[in-house]
Protein backbone atom coordinates (compact mmCIF):
# COMPACT_ATOMS: atom_id res chain seq x y z
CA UNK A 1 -28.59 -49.27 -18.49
CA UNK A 2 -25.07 -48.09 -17.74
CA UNK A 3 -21.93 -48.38 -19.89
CA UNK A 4 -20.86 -51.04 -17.52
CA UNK A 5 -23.61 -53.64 -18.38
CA UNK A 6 -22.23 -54.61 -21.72
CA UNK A 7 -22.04 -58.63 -20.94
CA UNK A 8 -25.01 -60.81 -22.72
CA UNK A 9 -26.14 -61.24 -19.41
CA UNK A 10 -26.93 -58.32 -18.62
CA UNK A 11 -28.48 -57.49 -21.50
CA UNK A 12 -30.37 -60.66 -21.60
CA UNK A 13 -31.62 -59.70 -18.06
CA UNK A 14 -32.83 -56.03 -19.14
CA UNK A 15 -34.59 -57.89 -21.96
CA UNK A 16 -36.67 -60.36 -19.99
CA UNK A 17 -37.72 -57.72 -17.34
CA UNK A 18 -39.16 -55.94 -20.18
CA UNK A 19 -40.95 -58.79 -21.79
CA UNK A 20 -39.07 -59.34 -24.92
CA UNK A 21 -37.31 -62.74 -25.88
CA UNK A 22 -33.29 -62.82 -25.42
CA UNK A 23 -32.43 -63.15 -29.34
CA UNK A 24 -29.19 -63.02 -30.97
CA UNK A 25 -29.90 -60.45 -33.12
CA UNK A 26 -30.79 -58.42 -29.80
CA UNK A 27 -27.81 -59.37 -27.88
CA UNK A 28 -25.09 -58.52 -31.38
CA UNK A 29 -26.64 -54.92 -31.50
CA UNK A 30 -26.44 -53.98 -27.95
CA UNK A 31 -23.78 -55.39 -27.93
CA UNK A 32 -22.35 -53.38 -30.90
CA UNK A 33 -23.92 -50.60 -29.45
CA UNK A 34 -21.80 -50.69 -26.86
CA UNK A 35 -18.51 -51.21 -27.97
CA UNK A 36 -19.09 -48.63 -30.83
CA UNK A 37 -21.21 -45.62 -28.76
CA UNK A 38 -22.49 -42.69 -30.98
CA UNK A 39 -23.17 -45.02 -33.88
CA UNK A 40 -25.25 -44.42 -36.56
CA UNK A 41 -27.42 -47.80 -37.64
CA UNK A 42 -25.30 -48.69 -40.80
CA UNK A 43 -22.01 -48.81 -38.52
CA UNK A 44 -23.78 -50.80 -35.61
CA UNK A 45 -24.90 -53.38 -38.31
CA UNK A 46 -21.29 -53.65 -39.64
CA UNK A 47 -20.31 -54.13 -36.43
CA UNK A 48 -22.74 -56.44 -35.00
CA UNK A 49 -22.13 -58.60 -38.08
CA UNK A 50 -19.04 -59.45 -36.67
CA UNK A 51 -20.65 -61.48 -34.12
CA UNK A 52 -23.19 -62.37 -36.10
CA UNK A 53 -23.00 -62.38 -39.75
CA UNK A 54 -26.16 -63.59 -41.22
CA UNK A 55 -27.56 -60.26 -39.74
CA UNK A 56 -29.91 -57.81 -41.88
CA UNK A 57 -29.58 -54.08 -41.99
CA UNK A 58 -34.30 -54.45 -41.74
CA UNK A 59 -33.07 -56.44 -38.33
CA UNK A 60 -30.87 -53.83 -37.02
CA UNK A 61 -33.17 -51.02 -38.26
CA UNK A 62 -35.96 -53.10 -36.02
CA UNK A 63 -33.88 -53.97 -32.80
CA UNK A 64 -32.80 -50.27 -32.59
CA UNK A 65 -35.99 -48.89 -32.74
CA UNK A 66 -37.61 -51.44 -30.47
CA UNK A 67 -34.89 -51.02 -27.78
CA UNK A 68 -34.72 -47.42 -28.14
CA UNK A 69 -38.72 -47.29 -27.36
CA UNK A 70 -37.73 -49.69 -24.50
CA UNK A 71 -35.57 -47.23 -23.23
CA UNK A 72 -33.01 -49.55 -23.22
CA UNK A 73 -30.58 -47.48 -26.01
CA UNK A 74 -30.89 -43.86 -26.82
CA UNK A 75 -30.52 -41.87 -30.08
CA UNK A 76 -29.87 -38.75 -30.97
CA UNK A 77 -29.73 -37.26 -34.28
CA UNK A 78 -26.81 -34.16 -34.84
CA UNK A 79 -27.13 -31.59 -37.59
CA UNK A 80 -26.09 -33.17 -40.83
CA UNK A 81 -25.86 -36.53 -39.26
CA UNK A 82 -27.83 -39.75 -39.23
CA UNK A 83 -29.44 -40.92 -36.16
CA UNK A 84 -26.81 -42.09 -33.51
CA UNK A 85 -27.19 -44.37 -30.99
CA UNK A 86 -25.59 -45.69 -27.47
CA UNK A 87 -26.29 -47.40 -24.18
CA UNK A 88 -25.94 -44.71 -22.08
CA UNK A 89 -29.91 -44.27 -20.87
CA UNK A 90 -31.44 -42.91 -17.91
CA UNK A 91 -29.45 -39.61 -17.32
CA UNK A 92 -29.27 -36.28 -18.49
CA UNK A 93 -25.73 -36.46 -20.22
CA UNK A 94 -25.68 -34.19 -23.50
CA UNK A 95 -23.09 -34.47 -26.53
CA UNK A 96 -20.39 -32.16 -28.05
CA UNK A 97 -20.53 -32.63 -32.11
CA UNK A 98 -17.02 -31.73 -33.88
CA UNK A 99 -17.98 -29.87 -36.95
CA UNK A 100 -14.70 -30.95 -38.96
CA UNK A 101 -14.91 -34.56 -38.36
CA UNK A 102 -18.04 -35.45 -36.68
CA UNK A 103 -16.41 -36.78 -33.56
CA UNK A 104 -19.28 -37.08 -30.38
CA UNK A 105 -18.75 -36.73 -27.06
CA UNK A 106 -20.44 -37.04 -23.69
CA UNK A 107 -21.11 -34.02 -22.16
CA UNK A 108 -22.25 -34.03 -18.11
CA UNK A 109 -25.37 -31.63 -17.51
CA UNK A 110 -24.13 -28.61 -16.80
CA UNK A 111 -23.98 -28.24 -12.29
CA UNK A 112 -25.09 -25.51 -10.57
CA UNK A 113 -27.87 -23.01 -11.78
CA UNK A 114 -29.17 -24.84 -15.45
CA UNK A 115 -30.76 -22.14 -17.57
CA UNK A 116 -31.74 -24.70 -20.27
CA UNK A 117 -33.85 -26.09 -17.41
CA UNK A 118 -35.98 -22.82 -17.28
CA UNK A 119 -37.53 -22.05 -20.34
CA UNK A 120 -39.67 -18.71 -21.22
CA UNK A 121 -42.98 -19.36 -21.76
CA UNK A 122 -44.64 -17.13 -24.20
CA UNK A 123 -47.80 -15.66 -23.22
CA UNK A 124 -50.57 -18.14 -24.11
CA UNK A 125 -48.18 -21.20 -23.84
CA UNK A 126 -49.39 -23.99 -21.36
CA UNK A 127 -46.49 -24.10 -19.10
CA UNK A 128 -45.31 -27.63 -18.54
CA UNK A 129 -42.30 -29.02 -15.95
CA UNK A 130 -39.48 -29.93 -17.67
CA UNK A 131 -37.66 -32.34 -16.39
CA UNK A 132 -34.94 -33.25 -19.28
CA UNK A 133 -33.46 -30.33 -21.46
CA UNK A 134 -30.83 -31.83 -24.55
CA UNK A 135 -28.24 -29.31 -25.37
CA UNK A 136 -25.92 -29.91 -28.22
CA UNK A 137 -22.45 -28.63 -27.96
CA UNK A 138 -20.73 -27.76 -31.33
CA UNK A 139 -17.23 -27.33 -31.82
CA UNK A 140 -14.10 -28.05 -33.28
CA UNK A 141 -12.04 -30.71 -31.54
CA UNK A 142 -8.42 -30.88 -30.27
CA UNK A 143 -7.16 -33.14 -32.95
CA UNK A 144 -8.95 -30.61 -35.74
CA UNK A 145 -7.76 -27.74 -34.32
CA UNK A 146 -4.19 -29.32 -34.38
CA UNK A 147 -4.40 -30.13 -37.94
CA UNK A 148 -5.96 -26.95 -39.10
CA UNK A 149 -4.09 -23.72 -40.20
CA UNK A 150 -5.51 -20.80 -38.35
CA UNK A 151 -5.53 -17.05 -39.27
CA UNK A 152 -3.23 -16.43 -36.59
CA UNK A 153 -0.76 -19.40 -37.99
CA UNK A 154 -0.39 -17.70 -41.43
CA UNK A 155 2.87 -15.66 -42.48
């Protein structure tokens, strides 16, 4: 699922070829999902009450982790954060995490030679191929940084 495939449609496609009935409460949180990325579940239910408002938080809490075992959202879970979710599936993307305000990012994988993609095996390990590695960037953003007084700022 890409970020482009946010129409009911869509979604109500990606639903039947995996053998699950094309619901309303399914359609409101993917949709929600997907106009709010990075989510946790409380502000996907808020939002996906706008569409729908009869909606449960137990609903939510079961759509998410249904679709997320469908592989049709992911979550993630930063330090110090709930679980957040999005629509962006199938690739190895990775996130940036401001530690002032909590902002989230998509990060590309990193091109070229991808150390996280070659781990050390300790002696005795069973060696495995790895074929996804997720890295979490941590930082402070532009917008923090702006509003911040450095050391170097101070008279």
């Amino acid at each position: 699922m890409t970020e482009t495939m946010g129409s009911h449609e869509a979604w109500a496609a990606a639903l039947r070829v995996h053998g699950r009935r094309v619901t309303k409460q399914r359609l409101a949180v993917l949709a929600a999902v997907e106009r709010h990325p990075h989510s946790p579940a409380d502000g996907i239910l808020a939002a996906a009450r706008e569409e729908l408002p009869e909606l449960t938080a137990q609903s939510v809490y079961v759509v998410l982790n249904d679709l997320t075992g469908l592989q049709m959202l992911r979550r993630f879970e930063p330090p110090h954060s709930p679980a957040l979710y999005e629509t962006r599936v199938g690739d190895n993307h990775h996130h940036a995490v401001c530690i002032s305000c909590g902002r989230v990012e998509d990060v590309e994988c990193a091109v070229g030679h991808a150390p996280c993609l070659t781990p050390h095996w300790d002696a005795g390990a069973k060696p495995m191929t790895i074929q996804i590695a997720d890295v979490l960037y941590q930082g402070i953003c532009e917008d923090c940084q702006r509003s911040q007084t450095l050391p170097s700022d101070r008279t």
